[in-house]
N, C-alpha and C. Protein backbone atom coordinates (compact mmCIF):
# COMPACT_ATOMS: atom_id res chain seq x y z
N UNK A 1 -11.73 -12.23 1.32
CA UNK A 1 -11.21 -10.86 1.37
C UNK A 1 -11.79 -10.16 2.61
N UNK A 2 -11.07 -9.45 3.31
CA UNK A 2 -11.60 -8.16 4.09
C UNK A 2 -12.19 -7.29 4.05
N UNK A 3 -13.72 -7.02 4.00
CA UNK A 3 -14.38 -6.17 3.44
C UNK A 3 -14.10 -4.97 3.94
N UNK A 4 -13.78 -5.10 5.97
CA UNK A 4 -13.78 -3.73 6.01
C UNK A 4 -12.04 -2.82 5.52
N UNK A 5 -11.40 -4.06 4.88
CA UNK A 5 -10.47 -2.97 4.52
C UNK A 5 -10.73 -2.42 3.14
N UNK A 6 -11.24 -3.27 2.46
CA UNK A 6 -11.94 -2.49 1.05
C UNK A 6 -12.52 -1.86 1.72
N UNK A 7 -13.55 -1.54 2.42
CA UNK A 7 -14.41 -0.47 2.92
C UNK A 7 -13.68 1.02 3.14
N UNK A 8 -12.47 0.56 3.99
CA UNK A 8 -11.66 1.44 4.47
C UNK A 8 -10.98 2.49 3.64
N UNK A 9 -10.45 1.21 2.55
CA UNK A 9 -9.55 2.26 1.43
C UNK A 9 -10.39 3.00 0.26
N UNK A 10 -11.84 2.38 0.20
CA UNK A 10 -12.42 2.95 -0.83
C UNK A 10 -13.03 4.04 -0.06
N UNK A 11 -13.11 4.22 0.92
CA UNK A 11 -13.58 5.37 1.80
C UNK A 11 -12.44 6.69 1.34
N UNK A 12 -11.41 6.20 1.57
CA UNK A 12 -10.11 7.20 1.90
C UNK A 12 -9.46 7.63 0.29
N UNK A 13 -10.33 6.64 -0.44
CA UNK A 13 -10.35 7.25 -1.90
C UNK A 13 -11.56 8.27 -2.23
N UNK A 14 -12.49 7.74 -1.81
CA UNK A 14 -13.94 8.71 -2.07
C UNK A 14 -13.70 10.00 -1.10
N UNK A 15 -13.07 10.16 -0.17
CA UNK A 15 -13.10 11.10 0.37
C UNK A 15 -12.22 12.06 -0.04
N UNK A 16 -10.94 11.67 -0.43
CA UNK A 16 -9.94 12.48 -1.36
C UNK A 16 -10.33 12.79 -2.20
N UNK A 17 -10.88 12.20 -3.35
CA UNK A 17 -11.76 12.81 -4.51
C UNK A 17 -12.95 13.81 -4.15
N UNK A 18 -13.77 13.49 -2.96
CA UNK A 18 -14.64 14.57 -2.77
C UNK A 18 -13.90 15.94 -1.85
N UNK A 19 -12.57 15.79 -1.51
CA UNK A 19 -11.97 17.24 -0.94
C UNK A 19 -11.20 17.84 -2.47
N UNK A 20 -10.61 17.03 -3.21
CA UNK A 20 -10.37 17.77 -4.45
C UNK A 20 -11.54 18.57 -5.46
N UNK A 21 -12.50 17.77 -5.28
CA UNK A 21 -13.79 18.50 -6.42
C UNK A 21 -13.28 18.32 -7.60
N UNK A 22 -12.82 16.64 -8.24
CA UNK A 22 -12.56 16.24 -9.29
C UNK A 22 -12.95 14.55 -9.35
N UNK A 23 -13.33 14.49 -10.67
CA UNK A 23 -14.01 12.83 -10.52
C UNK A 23 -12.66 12.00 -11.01
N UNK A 24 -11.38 12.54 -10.31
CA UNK A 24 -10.20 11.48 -11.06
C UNK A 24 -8.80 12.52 -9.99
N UNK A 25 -7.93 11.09 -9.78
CA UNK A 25 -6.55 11.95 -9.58
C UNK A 25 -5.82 12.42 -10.71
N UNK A 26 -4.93 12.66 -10.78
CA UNK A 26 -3.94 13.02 -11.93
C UNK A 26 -2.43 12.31 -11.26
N UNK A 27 -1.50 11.84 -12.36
CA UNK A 27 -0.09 11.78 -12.14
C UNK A 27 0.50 12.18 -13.20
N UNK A 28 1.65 12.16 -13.52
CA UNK A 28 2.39 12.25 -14.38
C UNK A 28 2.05 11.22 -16.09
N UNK A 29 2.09 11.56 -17.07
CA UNK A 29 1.85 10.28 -17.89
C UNK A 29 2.96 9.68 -17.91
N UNK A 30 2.74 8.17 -18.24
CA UNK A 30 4.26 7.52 -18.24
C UNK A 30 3.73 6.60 -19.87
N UNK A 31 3.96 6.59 -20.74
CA UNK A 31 3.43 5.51 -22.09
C UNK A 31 4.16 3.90 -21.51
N UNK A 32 5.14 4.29 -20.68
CA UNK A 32 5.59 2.46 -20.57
C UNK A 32 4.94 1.79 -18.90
N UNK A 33 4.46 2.78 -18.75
CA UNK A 33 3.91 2.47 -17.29
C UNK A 33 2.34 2.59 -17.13
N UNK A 34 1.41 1.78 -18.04
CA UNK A 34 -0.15 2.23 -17.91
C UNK A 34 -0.39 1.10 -16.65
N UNK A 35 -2.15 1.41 -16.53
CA UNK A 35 -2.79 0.79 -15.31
C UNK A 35 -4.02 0.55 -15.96
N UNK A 36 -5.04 -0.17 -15.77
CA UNK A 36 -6.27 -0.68 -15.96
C UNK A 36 -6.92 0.87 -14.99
N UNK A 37 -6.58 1.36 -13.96
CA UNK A 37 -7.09 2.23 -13.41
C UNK A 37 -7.52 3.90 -14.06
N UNK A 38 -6.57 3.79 -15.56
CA UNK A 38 -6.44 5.45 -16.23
C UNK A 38 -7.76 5.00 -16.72
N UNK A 39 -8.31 6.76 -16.30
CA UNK A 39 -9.72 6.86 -17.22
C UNK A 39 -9.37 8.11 -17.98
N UNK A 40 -8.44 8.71 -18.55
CA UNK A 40 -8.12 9.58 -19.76
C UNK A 40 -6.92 10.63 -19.43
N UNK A 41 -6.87 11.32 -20.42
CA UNK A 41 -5.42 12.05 -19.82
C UNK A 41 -6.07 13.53 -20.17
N UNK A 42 -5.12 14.59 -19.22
CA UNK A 42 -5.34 15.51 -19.63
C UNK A 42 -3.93 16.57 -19.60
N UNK A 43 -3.66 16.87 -20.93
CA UNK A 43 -2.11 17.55 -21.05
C UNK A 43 -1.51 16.24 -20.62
N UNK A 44 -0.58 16.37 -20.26
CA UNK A 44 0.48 15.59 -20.16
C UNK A 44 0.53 14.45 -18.24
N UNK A 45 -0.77 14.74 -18.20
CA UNK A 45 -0.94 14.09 -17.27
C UNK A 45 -2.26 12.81 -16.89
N UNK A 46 -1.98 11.74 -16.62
CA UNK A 46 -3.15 10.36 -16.62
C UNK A 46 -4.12 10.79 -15.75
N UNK A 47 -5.37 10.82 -16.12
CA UNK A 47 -6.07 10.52 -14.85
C UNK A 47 -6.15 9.71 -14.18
N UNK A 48 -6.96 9.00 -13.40
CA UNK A 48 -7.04 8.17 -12.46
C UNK A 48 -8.18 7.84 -11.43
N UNK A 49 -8.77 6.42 -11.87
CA UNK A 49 -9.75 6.36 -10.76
C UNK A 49 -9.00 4.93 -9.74
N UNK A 50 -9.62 4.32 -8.69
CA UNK A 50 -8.69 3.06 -8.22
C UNK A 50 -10.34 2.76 -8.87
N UNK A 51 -9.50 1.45 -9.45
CA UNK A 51 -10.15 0.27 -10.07
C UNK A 51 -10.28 -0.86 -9.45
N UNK A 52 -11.22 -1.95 -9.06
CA UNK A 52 -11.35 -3.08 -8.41
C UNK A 52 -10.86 -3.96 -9.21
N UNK A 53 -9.37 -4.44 -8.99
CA UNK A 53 -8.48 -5.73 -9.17
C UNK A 53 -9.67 -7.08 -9.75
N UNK A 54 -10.02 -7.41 -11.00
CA UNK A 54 -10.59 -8.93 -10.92
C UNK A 54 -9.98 -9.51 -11.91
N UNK A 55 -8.92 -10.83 -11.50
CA UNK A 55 -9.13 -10.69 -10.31
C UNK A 55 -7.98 -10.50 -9.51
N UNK A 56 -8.34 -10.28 -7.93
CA UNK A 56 -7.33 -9.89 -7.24
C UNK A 56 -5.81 -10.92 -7.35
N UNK A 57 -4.85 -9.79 -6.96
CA UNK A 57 -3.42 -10.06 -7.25
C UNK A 57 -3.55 -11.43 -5.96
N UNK A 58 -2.53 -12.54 -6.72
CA UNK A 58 -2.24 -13.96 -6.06
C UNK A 58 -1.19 -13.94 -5.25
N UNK A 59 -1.07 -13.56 -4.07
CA UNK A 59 -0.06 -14.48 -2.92
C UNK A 59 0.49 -15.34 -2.37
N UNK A 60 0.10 -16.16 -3.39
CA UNK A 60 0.67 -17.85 -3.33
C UNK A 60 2.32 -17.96 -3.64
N UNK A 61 2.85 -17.48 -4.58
CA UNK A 61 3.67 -17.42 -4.88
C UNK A 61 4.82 -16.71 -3.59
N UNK A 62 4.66 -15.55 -3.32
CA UNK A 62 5.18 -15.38 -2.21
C UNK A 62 5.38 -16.11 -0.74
N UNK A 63 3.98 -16.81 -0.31
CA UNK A 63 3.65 -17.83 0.14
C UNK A 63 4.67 -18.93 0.12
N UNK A 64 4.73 -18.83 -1.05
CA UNK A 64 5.87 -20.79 -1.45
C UNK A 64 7.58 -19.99 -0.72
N UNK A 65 7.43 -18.86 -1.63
CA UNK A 65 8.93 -18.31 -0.95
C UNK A 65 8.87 -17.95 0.55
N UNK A 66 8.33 -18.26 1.06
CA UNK A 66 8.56 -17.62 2.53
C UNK A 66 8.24 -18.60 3.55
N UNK A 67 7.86 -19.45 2.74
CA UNK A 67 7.19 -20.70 3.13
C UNK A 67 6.74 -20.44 4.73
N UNK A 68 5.27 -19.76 4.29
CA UNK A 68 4.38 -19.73 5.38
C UNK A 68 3.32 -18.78 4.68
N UNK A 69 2.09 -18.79 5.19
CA UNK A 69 0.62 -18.38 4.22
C UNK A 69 0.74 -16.62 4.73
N UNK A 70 0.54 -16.30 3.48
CA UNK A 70 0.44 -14.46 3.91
C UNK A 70 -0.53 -13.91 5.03
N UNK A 71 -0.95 -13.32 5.82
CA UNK A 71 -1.53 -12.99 6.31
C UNK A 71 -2.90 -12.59 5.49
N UNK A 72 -4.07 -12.39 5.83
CA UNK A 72 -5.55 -12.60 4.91
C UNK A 72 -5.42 -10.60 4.68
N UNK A 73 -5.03 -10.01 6.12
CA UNK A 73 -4.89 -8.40 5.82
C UNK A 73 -3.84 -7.72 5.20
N UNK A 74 -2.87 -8.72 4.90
CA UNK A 74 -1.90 -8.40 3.27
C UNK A 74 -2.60 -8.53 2.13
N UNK A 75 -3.51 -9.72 1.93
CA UNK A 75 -3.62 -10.23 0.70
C UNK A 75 -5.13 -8.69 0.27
N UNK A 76 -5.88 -8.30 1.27
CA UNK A 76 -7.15 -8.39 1.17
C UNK A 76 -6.37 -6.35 0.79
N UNK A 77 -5.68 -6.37 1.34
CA UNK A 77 -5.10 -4.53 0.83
C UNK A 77 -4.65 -4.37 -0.13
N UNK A 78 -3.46 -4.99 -0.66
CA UNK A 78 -2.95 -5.20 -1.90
C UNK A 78 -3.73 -5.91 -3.04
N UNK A 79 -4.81 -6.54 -2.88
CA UNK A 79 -5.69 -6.98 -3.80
C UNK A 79 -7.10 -6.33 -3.89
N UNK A 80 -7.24 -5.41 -3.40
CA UNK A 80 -8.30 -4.16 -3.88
C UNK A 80 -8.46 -3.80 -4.82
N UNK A 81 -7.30 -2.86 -4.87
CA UNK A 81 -7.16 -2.12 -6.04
C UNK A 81 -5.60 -2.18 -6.95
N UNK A 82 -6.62 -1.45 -8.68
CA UNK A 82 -5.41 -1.02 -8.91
C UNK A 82 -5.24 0.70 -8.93
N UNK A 83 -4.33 1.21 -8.41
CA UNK A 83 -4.25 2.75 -8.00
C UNK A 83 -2.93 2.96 -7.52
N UNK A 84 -3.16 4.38 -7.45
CA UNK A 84 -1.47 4.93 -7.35
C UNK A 84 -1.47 5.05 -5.62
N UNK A 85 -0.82 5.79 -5.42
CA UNK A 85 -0.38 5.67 -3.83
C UNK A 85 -1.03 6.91 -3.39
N UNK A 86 -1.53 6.61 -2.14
CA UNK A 86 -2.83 7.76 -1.56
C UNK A 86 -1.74 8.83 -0.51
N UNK A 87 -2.03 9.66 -0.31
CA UNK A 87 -0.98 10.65 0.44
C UNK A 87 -2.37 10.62 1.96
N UNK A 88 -2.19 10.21 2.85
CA UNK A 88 -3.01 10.43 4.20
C UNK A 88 -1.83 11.29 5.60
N UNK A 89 -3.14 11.19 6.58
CA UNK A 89 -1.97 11.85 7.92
C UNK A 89 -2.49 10.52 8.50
N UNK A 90 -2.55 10.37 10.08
CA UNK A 90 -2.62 9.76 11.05
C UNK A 90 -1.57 10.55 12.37
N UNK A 91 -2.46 10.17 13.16
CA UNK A 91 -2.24 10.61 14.63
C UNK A 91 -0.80 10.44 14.77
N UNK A 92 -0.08 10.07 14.26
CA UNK A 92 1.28 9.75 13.88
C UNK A 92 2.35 9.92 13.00
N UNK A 93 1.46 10.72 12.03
CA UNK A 93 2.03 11.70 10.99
C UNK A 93 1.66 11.40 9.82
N UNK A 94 2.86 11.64 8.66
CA UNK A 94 2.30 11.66 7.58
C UNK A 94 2.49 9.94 7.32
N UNK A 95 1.31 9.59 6.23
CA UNK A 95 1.49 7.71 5.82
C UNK A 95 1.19 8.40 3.55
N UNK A 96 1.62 7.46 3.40
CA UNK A 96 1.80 7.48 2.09
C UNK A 96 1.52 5.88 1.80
N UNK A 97 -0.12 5.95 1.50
CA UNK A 97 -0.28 4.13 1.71
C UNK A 97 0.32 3.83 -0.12
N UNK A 98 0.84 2.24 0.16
CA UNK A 98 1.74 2.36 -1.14
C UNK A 98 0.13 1.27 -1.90
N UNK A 99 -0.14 1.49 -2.92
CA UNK A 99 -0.89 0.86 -3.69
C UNK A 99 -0.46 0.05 -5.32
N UNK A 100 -0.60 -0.65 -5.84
CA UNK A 100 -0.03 -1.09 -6.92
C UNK A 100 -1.17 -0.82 -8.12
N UNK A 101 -0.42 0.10 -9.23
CA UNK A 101 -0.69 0.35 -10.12
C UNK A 101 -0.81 -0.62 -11.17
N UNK A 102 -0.25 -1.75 -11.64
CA UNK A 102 0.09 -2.58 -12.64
C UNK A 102 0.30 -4.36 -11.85
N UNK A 103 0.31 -4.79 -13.13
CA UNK A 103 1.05 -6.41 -12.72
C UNK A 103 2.03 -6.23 -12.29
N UNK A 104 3.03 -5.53 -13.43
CA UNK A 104 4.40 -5.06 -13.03
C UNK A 104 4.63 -4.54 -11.98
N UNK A 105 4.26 -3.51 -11.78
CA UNK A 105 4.07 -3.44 -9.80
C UNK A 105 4.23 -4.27 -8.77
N UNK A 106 2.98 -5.17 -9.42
CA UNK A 106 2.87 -6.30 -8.12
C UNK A 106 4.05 -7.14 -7.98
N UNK A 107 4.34 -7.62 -9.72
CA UNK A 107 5.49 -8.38 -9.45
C UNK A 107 7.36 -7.57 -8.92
N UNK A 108 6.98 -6.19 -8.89
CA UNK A 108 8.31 -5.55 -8.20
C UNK A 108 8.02 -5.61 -6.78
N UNK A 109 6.77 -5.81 -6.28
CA UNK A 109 6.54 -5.83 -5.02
C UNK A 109 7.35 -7.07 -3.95
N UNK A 110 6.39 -7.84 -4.87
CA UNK A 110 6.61 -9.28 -4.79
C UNK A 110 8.27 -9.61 -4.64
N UNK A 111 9.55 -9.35 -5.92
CA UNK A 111 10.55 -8.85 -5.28
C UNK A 111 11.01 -8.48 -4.21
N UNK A 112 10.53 -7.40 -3.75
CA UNK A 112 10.90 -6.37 -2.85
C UNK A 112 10.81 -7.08 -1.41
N UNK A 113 9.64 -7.88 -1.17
CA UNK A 113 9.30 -8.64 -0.62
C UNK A 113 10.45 -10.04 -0.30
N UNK A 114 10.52 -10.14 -1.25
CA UNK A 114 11.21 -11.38 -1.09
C UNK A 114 12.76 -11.29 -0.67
N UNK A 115 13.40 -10.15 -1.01
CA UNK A 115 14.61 -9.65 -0.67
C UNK A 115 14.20 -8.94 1.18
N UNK A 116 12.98 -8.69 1.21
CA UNK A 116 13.12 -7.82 2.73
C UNK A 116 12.40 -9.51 3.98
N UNK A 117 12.13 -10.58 3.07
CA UNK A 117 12.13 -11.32 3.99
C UNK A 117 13.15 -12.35 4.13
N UNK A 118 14.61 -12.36 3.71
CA UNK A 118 15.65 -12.69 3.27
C UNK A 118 16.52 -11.59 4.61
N UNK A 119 16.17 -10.48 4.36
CA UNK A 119 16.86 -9.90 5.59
C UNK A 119 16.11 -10.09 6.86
N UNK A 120 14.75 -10.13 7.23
CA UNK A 120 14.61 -10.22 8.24
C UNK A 120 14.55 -11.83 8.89
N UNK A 121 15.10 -12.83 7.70
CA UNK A 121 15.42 -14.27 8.21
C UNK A 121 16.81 -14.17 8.92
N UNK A 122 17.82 -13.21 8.03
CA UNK A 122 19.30 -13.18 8.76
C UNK A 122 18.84 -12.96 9.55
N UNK A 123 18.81 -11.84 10.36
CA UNK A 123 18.40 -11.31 11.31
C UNK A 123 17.57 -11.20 12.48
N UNK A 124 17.25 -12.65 11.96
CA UNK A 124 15.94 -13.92 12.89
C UNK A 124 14.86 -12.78 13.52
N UNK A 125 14.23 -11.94 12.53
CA UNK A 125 13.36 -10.85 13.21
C UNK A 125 11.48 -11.79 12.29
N UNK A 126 10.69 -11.60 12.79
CA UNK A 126 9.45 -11.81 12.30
C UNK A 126 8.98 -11.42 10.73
N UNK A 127 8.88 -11.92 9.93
CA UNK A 127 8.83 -11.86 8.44
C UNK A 127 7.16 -10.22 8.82
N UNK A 128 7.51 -9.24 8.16
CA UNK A 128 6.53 -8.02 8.01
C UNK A 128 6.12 -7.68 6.42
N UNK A 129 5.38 -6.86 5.99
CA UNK A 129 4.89 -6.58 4.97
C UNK A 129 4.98 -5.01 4.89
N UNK A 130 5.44 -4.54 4.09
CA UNK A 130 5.26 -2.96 4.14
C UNK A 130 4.17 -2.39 3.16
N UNK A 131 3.57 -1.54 4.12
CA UNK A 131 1.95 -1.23 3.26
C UNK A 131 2.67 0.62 2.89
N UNK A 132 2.99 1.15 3.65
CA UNK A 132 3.25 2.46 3.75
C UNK A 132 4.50 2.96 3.68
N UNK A 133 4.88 4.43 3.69
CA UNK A 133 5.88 5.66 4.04
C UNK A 133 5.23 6.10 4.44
N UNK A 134 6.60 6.27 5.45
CA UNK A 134 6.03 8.00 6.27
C UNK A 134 6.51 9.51 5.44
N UNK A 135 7.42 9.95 6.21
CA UNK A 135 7.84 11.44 5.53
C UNK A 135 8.28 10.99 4.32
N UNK A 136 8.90 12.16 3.45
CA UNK A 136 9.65 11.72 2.23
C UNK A 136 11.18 11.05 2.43
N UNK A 137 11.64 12.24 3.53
CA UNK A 137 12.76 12.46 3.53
C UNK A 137 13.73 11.35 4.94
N UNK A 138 12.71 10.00 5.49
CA UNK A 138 12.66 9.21 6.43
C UNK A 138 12.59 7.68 6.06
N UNK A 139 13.77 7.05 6.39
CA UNK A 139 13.81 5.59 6.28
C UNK A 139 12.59 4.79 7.04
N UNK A 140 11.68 5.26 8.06
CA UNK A 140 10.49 4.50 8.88
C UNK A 140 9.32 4.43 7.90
N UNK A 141 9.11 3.43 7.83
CA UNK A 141 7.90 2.78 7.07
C UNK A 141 6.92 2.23 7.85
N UNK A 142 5.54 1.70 7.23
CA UNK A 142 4.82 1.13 8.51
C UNK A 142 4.36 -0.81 7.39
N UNK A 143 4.56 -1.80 8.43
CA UNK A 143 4.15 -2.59 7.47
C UNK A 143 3.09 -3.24 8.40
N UNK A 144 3.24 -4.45 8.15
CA UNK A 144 1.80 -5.37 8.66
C UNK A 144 2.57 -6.71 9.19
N UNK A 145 2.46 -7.35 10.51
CA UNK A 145 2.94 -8.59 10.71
C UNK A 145 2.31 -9.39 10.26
N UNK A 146 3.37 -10.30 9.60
CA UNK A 146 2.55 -11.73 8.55
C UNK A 146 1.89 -12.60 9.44
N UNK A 147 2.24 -12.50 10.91
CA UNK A 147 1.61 -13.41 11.92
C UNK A 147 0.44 -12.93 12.85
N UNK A 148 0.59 -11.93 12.98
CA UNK A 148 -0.14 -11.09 14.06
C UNK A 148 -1.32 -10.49 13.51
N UNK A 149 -1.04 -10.05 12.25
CA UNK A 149 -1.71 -8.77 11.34
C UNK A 149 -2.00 -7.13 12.41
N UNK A 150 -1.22 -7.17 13.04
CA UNK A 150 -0.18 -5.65 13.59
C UNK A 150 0.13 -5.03 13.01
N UNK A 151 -0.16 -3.34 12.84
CA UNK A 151 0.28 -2.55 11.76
C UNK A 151 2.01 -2.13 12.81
N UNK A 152 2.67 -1.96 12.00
CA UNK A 152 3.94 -1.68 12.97
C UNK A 152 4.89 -0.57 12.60
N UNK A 153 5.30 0.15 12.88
CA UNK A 153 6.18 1.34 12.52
C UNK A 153 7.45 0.84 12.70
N UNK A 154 8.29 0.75 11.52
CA UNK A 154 9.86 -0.15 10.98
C UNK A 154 10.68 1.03 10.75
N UNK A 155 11.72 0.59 10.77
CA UNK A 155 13.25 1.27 9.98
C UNK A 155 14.34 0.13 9.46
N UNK A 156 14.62 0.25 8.09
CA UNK A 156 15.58 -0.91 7.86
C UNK A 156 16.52 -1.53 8.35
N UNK A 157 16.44 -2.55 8.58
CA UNK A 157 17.83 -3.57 9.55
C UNK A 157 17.57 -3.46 10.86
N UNK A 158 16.80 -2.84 11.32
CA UNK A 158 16.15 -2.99 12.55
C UNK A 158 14.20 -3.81 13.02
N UNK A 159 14.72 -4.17 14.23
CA UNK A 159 13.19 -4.79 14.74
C UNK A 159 12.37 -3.71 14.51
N UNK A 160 11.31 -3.93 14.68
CA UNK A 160 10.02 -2.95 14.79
C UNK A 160 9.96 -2.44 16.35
N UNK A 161 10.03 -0.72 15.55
CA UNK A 161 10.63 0.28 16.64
C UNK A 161 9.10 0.24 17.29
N UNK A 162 7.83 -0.03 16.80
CA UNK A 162 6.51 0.00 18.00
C UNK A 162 5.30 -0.32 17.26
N UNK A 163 4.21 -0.88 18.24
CA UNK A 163 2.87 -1.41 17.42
C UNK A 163 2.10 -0.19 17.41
N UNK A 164 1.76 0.23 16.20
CA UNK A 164 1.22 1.39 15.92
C UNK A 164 -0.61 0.87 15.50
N UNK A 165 -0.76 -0.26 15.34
CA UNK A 165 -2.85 -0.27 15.79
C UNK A 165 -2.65 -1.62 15.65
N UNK A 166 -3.90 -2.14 16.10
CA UNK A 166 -4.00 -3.82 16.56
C UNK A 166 -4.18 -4.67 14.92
N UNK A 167 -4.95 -3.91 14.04
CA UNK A 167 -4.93 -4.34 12.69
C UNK A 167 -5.11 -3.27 11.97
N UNK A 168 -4.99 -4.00 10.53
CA UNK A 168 -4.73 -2.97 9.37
C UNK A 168 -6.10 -2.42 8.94
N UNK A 169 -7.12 -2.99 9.31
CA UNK A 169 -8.45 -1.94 9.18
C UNK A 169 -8.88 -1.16 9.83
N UNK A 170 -8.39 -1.46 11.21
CA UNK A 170 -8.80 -0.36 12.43
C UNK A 170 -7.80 0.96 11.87
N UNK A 171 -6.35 0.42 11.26
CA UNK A 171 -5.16 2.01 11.04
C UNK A 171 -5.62 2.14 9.81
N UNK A 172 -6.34 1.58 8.51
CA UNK A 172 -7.09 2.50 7.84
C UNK A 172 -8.51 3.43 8.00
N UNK A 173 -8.82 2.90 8.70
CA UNK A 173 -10.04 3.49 9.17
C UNK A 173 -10.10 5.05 9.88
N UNK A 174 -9.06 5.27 10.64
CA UNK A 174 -8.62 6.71 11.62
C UNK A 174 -7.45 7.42 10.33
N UNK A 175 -7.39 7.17 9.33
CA UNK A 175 -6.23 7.94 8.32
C UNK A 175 -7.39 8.86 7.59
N UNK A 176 -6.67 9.85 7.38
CA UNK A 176 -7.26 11.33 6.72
C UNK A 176 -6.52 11.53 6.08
N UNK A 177 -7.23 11.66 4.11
CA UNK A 177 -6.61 11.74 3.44
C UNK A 177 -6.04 12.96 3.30
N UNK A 178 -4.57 13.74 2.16
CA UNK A 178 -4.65 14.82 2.27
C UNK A 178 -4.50 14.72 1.00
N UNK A 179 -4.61 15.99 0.45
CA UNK A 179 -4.69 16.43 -1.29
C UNK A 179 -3.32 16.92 -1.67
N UNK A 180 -2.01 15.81 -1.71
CA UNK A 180 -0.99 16.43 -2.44
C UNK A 180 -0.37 15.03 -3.66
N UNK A 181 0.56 15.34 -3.95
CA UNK A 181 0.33 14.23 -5.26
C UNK A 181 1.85 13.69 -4.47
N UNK A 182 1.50 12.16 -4.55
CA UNK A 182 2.29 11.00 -3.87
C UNK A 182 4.08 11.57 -4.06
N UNK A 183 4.55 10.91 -3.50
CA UNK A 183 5.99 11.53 -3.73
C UNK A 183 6.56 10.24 -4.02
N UNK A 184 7.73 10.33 -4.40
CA UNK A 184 8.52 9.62 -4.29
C UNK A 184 9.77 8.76 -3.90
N UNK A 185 9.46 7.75 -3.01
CA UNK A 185 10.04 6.99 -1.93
C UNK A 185 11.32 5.91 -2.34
């Protein structure tokens, strides 16, 4: 695993929790949607701490479908935690890092994945990983090259519009969290 990206994201969690002045996030409650991460509810809403994945979510499987080994700074972000999605800025605007709450998660990911490296085979473009959103209201996402480990700023059906940091710990590392509750992408 990548320590300094655990380092990174548990930073950008501890620091959000210490600008809120609460020992937990809140979301919405969902009864068909829990996480190993809820530490109690209050009214009608879950709390939330990110929980350390053990053990961490398996990429093998994706691996076999794509037939080629995930990159170590996919496996080592997505297998952190389990937690909801962090709302940050960057020198580049707003990022909405996407995090997986559940198995079920992982395995919609995993999906999602497998259908977006299906298009970028038509399309003979470099198989990517999407870690992030940007705005709400904006098709550009930022993912991770499975070859390079390049954080990259995307738009669907298109190449990658530009290399936005050399790796995915250096572009967690410069993100500042902000205190609004994740949206939905």
């Amino acid at each position: 695993m990548n320590l300094k990206i655990n380092a990174a994201l548990t930073g950008l969690f501890q620091t959000a929790l210490d600008m809120s002045g609460n020992e937990a996030f809140s979301t919405p409650f969902d009864p068909e949607w829990r996480s190993d991460c809820e530490v109690g509810q209050q009214g009608s809403n879950t709390l939330w701490r990110p929980m350390v994945q053990k053990p961490a979510v398996d990429f093998s499987g994706l691996a076999n479908a794509v037939d080629a080994p995930i990159h170590p700074d996919i496996s080592a972000y997505y297998g952190s935690f389990w937690a909801g999605n962090l709302e940050s800025t960057s020198q580049e605007g707003h990022v909405s890092l996407i995090q997986l709450w559940n198995h079920e998660d992982f395995d919609r990911l995993i999906g999602n994945l497998v259908g977006h490296f299906m298009a970028k085979q038509r399309s003979r473009q470099p198989f990517t990983v999407f870690i992030a959103n940007t705005e709400p209201d904006s098709e550009l996402f930022l993912s991770v090259d499975n070859e390079s480990g390049q954080v990259l700023l995307e738009e669907p059906a298109t190449p990658p519009l530009k290399v936005v940091e050399k790796d995915l710990a250096t572009f967690l590392e410069r993100l500042s969290p902000v205190l609004t509750e994740a949206g939905i992408y």
